[in-house]
N, C-alpha and C. Protein backbone atom coordinates (compact mmCIF):
# COMPACT_ATOMS: atom_id res chain seq x y z
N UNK A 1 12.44 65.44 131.83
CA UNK A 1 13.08 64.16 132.10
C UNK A 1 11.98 63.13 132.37
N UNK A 2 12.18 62.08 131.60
CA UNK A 2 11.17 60.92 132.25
C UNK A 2 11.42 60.08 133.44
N UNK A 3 9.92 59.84 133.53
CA UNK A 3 10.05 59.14 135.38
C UNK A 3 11.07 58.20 135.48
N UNK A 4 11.69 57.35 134.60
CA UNK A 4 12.34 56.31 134.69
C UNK A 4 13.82 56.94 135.03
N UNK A 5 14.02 57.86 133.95
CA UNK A 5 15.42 58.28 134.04
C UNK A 5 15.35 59.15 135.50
N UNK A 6 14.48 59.73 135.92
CA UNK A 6 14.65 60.39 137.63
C UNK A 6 14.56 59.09 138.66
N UNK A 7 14.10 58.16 138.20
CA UNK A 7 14.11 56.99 139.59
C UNK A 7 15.94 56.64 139.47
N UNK A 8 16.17 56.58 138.01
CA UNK A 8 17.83 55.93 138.33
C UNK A 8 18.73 56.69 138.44
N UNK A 9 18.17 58.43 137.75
CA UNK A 9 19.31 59.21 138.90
C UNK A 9 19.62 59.10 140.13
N UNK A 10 18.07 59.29 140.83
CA UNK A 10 18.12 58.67 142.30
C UNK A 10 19.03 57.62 143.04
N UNK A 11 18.62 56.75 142.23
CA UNK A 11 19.03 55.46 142.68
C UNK A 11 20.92 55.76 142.91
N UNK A 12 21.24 56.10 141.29
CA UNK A 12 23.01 56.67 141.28
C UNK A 12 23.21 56.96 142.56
N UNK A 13 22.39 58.27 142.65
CA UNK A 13 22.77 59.25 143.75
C UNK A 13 22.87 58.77 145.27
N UNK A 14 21.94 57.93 145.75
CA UNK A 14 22.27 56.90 146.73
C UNK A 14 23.04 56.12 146.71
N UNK A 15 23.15 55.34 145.62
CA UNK A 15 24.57 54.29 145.68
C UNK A 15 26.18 55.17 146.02
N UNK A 16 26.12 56.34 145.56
CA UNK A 16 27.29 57.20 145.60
C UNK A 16 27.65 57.55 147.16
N UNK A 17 26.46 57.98 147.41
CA UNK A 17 26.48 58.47 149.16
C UNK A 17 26.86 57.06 150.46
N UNK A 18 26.48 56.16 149.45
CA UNK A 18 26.79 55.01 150.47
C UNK A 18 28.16 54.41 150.27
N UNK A 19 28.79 54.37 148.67
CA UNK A 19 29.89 54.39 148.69
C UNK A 19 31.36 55.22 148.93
N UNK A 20 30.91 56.30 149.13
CA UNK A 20 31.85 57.21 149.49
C UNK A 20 32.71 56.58 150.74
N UNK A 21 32.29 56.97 152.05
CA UNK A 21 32.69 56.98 152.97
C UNK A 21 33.51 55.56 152.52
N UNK A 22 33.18 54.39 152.38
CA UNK A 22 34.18 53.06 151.59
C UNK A 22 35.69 53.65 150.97
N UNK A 23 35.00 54.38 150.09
CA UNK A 23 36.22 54.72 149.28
C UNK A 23 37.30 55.85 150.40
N UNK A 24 36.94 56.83 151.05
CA UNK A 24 37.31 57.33 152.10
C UNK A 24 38.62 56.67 152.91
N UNK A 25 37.83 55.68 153.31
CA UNK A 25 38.56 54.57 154.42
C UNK A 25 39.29 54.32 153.61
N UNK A 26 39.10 53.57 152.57
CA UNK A 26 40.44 53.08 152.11
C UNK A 26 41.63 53.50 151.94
N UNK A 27 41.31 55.07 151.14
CA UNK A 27 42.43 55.65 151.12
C UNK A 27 43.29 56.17 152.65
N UNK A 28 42.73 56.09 153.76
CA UNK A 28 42.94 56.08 154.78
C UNK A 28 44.29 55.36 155.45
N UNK A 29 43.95 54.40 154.45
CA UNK A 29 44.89 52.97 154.56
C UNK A 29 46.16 52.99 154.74
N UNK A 30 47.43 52.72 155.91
CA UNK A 30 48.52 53.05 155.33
C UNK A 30 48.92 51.69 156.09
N UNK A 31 50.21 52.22 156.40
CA UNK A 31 51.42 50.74 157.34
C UNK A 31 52.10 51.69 158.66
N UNK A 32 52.89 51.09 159.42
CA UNK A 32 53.74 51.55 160.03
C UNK A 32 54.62 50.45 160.41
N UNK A 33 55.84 50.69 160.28
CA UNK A 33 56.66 49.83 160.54
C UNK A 33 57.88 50.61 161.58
N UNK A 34 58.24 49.48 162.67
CA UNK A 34 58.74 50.09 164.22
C UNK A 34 60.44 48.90 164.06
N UNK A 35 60.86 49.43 165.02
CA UNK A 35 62.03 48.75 165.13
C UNK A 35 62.18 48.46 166.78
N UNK A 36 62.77 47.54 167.24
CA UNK A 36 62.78 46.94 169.17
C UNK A 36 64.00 47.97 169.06
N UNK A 37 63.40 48.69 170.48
CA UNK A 37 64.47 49.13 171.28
C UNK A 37 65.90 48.62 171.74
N UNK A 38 65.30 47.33 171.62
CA UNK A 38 66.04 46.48 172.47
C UNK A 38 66.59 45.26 171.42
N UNK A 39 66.64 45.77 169.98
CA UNK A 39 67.49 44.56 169.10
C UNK A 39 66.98 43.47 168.56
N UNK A 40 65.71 43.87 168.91
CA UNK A 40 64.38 42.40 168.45
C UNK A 40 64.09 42.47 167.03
N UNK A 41 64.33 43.08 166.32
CA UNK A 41 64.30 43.40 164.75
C UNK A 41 62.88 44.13 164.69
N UNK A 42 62.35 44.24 163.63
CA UNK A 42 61.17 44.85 162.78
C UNK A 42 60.15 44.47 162.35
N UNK A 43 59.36 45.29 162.81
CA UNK A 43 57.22 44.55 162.50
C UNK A 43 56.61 45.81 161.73
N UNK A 44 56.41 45.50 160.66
CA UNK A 44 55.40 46.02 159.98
C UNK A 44 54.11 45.78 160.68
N UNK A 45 53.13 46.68 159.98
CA UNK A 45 51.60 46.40 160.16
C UNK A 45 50.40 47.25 159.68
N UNK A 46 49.91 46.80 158.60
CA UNK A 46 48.92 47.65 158.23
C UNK A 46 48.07 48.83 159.06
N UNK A 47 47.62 50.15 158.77
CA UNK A 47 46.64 50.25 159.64
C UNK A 47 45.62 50.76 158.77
N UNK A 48 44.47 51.36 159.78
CA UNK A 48 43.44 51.78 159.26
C UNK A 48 42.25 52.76 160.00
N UNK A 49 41.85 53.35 159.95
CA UNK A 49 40.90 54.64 160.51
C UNK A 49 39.48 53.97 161.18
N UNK A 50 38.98 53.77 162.01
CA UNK A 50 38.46 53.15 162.57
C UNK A 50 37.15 54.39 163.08
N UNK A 51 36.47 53.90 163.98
CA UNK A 51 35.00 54.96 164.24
C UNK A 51 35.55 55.91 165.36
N UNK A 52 36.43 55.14 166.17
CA UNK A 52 37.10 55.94 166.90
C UNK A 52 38.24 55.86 167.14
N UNK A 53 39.11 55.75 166.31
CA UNK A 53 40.51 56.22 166.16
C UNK A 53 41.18 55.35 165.07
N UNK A 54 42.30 54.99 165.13
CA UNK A 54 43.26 54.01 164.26
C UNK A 54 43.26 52.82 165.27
N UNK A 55 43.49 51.61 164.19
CA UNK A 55 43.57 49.81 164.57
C UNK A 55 44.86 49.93 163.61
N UNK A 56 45.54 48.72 164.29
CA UNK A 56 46.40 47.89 163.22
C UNK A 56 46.32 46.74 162.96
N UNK A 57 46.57 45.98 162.63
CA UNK A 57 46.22 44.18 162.43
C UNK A 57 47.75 43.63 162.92
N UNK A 58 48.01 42.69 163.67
CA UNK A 58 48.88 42.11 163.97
C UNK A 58 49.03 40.69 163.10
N UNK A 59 50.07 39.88 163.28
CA UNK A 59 50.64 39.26 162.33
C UNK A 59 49.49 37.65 162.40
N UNK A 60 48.89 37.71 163.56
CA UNK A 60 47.53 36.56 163.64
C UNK A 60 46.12 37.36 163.15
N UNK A 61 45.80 38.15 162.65
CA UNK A 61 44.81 38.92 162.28
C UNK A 61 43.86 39.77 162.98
N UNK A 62 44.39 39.53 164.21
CA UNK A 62 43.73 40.44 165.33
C UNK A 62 44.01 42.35 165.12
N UNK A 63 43.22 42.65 165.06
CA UNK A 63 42.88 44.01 164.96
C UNK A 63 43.17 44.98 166.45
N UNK A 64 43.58 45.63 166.80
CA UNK A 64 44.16 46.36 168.06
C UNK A 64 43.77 48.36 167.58
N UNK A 65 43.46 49.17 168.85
CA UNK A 65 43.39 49.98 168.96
C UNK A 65 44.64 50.72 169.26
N UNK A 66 44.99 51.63 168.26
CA UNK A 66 46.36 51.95 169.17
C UNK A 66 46.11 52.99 169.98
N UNK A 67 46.70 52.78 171.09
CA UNK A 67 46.30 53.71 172.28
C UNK A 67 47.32 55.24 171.82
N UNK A 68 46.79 55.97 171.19
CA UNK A 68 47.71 57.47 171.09
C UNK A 68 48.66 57.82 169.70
N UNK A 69 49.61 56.26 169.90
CA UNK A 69 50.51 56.68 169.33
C UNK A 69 50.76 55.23 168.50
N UNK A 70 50.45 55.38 167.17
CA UNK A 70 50.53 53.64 166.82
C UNK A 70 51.88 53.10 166.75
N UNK A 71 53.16 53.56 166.41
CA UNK A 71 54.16 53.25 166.76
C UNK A 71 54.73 52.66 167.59
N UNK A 72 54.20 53.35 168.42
CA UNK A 72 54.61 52.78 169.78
C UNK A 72 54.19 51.50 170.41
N UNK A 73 52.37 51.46 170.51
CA UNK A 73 51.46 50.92 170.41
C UNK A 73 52.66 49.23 169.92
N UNK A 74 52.54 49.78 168.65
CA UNK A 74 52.86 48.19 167.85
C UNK A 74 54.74 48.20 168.27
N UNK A 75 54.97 48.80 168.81
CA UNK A 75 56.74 48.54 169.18
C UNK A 75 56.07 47.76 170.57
N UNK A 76 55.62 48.61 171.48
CA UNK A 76 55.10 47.58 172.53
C UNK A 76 54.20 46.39 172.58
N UNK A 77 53.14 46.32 171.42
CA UNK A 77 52.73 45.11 171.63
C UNK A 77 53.67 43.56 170.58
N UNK A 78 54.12 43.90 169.70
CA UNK A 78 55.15 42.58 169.50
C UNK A 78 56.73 42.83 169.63
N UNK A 79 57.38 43.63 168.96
CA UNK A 79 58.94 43.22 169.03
C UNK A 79 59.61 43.51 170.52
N UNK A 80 58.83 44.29 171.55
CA UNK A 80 59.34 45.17 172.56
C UNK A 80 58.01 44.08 173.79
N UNK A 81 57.16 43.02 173.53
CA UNK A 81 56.33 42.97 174.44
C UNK A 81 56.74 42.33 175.61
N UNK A 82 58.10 41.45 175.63
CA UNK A 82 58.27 40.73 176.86
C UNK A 82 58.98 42.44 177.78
N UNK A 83 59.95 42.84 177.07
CA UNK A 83 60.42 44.13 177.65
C UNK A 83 59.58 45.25 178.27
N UNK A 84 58.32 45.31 177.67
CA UNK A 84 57.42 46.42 178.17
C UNK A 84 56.14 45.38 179.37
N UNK A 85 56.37 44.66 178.85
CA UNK A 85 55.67 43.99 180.74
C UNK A 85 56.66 44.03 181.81
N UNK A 86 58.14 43.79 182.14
CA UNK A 86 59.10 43.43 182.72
C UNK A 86 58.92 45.27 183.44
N UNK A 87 58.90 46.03 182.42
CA UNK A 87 58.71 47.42 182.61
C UNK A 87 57.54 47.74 183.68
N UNK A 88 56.23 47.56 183.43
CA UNK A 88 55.29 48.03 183.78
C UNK A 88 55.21 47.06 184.83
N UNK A 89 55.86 46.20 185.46
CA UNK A 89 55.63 45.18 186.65
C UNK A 89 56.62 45.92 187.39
N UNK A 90 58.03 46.21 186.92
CA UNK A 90 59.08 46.90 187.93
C UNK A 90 58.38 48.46 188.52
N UNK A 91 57.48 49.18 186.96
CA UNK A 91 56.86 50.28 188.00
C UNK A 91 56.16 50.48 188.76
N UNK A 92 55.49 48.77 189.38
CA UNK A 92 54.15 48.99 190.40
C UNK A 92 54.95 48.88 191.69
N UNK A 93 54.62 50.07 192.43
CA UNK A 93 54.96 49.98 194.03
C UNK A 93 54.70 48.95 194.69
């Protein structure tokens, strides 16, 4: 093989290793969509695999960690959020 053609195997072979993990994530990619407990209707929301766990994007573009359970996560932070503060204020002693 000539030197030229081994520098741009190389080269392939790095571009591949750096694109992988890209291609990875993406397919990673899904939605979840929740419904209010409480009659507030329905929020979609993209998500995505993150370094340490799953994010979703909310409907202003802010990106959020879902704590455990993203469902929930995104039922409590928009269609359910005045209801789940009212909640967590009635459970403090």
């Amino acid at each position: 093989m000539k030197p030229h053609h081994l520098a741009l195997c190389a080269t392939v072979a790095a571009l591949g290793a750096i694109t992988l993990p890209q291609v990875a994530d993406a397919r990673d990619r899904g939605a979840v969509t929740i419904c209010s407990d409480y009659g507030n209707g329905c929020y979609s929301a993209p998500v995505k695999r993150s370094k340490w766990g799953h994010k979703m994007r909310l409907k202003g573009g802010t990106w959020i960690d879902c704590r455990g359970d993203c469902r929930q996560t995104l039922r409590e932070e928009t269609v359910d959020f005045w209801e789940t503060q009212n909640d967590k204020a009635l459970a403090i002693p």
